[in-house]
C-alpha atoms as a PDB file:
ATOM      1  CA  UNK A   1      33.699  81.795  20.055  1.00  0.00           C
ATOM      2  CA  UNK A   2      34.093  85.405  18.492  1.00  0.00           C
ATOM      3  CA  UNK A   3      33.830  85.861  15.087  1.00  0.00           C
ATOM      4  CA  UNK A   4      31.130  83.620  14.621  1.00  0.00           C
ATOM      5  CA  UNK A   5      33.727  80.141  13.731  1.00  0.00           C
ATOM      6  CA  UNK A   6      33.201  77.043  14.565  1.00  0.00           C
ATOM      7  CA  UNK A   7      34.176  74.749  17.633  1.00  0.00           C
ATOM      8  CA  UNK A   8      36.425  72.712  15.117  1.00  0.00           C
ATOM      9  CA  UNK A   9      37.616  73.993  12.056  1.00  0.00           C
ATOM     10  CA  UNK A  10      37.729  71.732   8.849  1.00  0.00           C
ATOM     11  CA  UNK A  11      41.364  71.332   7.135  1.00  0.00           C
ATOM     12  CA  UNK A  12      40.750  70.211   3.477  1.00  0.00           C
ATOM     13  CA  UNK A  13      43.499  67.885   2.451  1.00  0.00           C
ATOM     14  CA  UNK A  14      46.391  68.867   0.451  1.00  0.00           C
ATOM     15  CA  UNK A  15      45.729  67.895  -3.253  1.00  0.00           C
ATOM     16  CA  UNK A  16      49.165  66.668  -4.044  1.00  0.00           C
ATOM     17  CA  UNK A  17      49.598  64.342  -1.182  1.00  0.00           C
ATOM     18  CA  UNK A  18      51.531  61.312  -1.647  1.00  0.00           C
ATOM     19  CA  UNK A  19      49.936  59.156   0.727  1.00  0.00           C
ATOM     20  CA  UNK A  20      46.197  58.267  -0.578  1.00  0.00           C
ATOM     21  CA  UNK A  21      45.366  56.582   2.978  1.00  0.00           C
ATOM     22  CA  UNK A  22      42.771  58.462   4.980  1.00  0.00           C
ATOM     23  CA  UNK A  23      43.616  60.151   7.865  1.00  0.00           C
ATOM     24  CA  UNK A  24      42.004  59.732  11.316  1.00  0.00           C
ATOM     25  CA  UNK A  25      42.159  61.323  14.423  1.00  0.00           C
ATOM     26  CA  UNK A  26      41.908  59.476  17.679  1.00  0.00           C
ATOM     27  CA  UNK A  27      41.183  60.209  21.534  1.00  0.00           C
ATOM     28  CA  UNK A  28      42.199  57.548  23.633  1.00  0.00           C
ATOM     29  CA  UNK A  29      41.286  57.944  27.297  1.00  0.00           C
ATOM     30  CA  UNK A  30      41.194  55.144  29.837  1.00  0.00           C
ATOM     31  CA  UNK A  31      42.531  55.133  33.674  1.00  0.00           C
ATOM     32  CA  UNK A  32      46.608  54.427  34.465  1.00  0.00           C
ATOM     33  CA  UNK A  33      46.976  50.691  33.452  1.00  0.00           C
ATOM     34  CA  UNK A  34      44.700  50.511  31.224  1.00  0.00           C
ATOM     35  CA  UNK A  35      46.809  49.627  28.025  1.00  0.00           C
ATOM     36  CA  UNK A  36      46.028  52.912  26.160  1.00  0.00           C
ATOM     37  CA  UNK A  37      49.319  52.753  24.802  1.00  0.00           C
ATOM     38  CA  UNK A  38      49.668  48.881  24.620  1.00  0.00           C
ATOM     39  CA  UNK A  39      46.166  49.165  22.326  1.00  0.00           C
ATOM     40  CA  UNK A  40      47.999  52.636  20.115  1.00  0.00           C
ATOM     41  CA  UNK A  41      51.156  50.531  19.436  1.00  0.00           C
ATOM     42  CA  UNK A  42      49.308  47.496  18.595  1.00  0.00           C
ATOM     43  CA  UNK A  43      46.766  49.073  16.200  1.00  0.00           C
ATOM     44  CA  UNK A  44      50.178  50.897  14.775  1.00  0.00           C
ATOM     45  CA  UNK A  45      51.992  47.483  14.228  1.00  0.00           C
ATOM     46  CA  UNK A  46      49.071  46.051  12.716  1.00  0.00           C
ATOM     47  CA  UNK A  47      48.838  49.445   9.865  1.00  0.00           C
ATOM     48  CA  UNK A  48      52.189  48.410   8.981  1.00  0.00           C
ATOM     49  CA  UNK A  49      53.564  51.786  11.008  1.00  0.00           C
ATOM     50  CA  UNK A  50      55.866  49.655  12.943  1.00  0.00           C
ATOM     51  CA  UNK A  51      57.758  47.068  10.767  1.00  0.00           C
ATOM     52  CA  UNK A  52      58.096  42.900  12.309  1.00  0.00           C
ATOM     53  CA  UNK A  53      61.972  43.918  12.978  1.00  0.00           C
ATOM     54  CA  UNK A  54      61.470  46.482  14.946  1.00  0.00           C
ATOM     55  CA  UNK A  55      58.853  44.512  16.887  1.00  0.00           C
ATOM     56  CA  UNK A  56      60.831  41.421  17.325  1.00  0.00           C
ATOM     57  CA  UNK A  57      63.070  43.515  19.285  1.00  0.00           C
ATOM     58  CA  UNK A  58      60.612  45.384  21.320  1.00  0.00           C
ATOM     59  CA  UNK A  59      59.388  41.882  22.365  1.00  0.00           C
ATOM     60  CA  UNK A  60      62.852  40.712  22.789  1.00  0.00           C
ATOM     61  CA  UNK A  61      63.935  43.596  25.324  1.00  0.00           C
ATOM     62  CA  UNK A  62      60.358  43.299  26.928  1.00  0.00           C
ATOM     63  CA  UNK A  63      61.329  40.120  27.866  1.00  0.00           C
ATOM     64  CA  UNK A  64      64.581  40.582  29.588  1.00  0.00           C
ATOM     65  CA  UNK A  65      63.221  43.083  31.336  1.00  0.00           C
ATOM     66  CA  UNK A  66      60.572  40.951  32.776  1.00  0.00           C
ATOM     67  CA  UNK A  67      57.564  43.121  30.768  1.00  0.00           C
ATOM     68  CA  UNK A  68      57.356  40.731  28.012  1.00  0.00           C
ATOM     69  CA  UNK A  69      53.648  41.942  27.630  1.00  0.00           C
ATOM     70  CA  UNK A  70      54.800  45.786  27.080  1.00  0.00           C
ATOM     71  CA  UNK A  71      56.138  45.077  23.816  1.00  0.00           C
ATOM     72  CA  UNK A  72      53.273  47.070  22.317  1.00  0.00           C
ATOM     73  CA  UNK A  73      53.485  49.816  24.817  1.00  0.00           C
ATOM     74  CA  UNK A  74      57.527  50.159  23.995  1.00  0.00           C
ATOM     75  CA  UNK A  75      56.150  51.506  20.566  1.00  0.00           C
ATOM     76  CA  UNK A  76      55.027  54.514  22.126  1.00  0.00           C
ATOM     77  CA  UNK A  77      57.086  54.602  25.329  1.00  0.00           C
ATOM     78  CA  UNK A  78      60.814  55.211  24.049  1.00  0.00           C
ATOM     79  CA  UNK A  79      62.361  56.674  26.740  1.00  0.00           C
ATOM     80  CA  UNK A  80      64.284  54.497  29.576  1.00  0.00           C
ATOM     81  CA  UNK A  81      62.322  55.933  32.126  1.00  0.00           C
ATOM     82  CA  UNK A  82      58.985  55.091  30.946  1.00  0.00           C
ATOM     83  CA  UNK A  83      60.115  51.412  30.575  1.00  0.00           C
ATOM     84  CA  UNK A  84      61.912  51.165  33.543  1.00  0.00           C
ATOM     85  CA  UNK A  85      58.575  52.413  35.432  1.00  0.00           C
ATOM     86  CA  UNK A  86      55.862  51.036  33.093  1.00  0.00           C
ATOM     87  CA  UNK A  87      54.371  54.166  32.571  1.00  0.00           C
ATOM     88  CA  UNK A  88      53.742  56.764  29.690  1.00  0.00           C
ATOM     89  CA  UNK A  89      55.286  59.870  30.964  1.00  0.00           C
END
């Protein structure tokens, strides 16, 4: 790169943030079908990101539909399209 920086610049966290969690990035990369975002919503569910309410009725619509084992996925994929076809868009 020009100027002589870095590949990957370090951000120093603001001082007065409220949330003392660390923060993580992630890369997730797998073929179609692979549950990349079955494995995203079920790490978020279990951070306490996605409350047992909200889950119930992922797993409840899931299973009307006949995808009762996208519940996870549905965390990510919210748009009618994406559920209909099983696939993140």
């Amino acid at each position: 790169r020009e100027g002589g920086g870095e590949a990957f610049d370090f951000v120093a966290p603001e001082e007065d943030d409220a949330d003392p969690r660390d923060t993580i990035s992630l890369v997730v990369v797998g073929h179609v079908d692979a549950g990349k975002s079955t494995l995203n919503g079920h790490l978020l569910h279990l951070l306490g990101s996605v409350d047992q309410r909200t889950m119930h009725k992922l797993e409840k619509e899931s299973k009307q539909t006949g995808k009762g084992s996208f519940a996870f996925a549905w965390v990510l994929d919210g748009h009618s399209e994406e559920r209909e076809r099983g696939v993140t868009i």
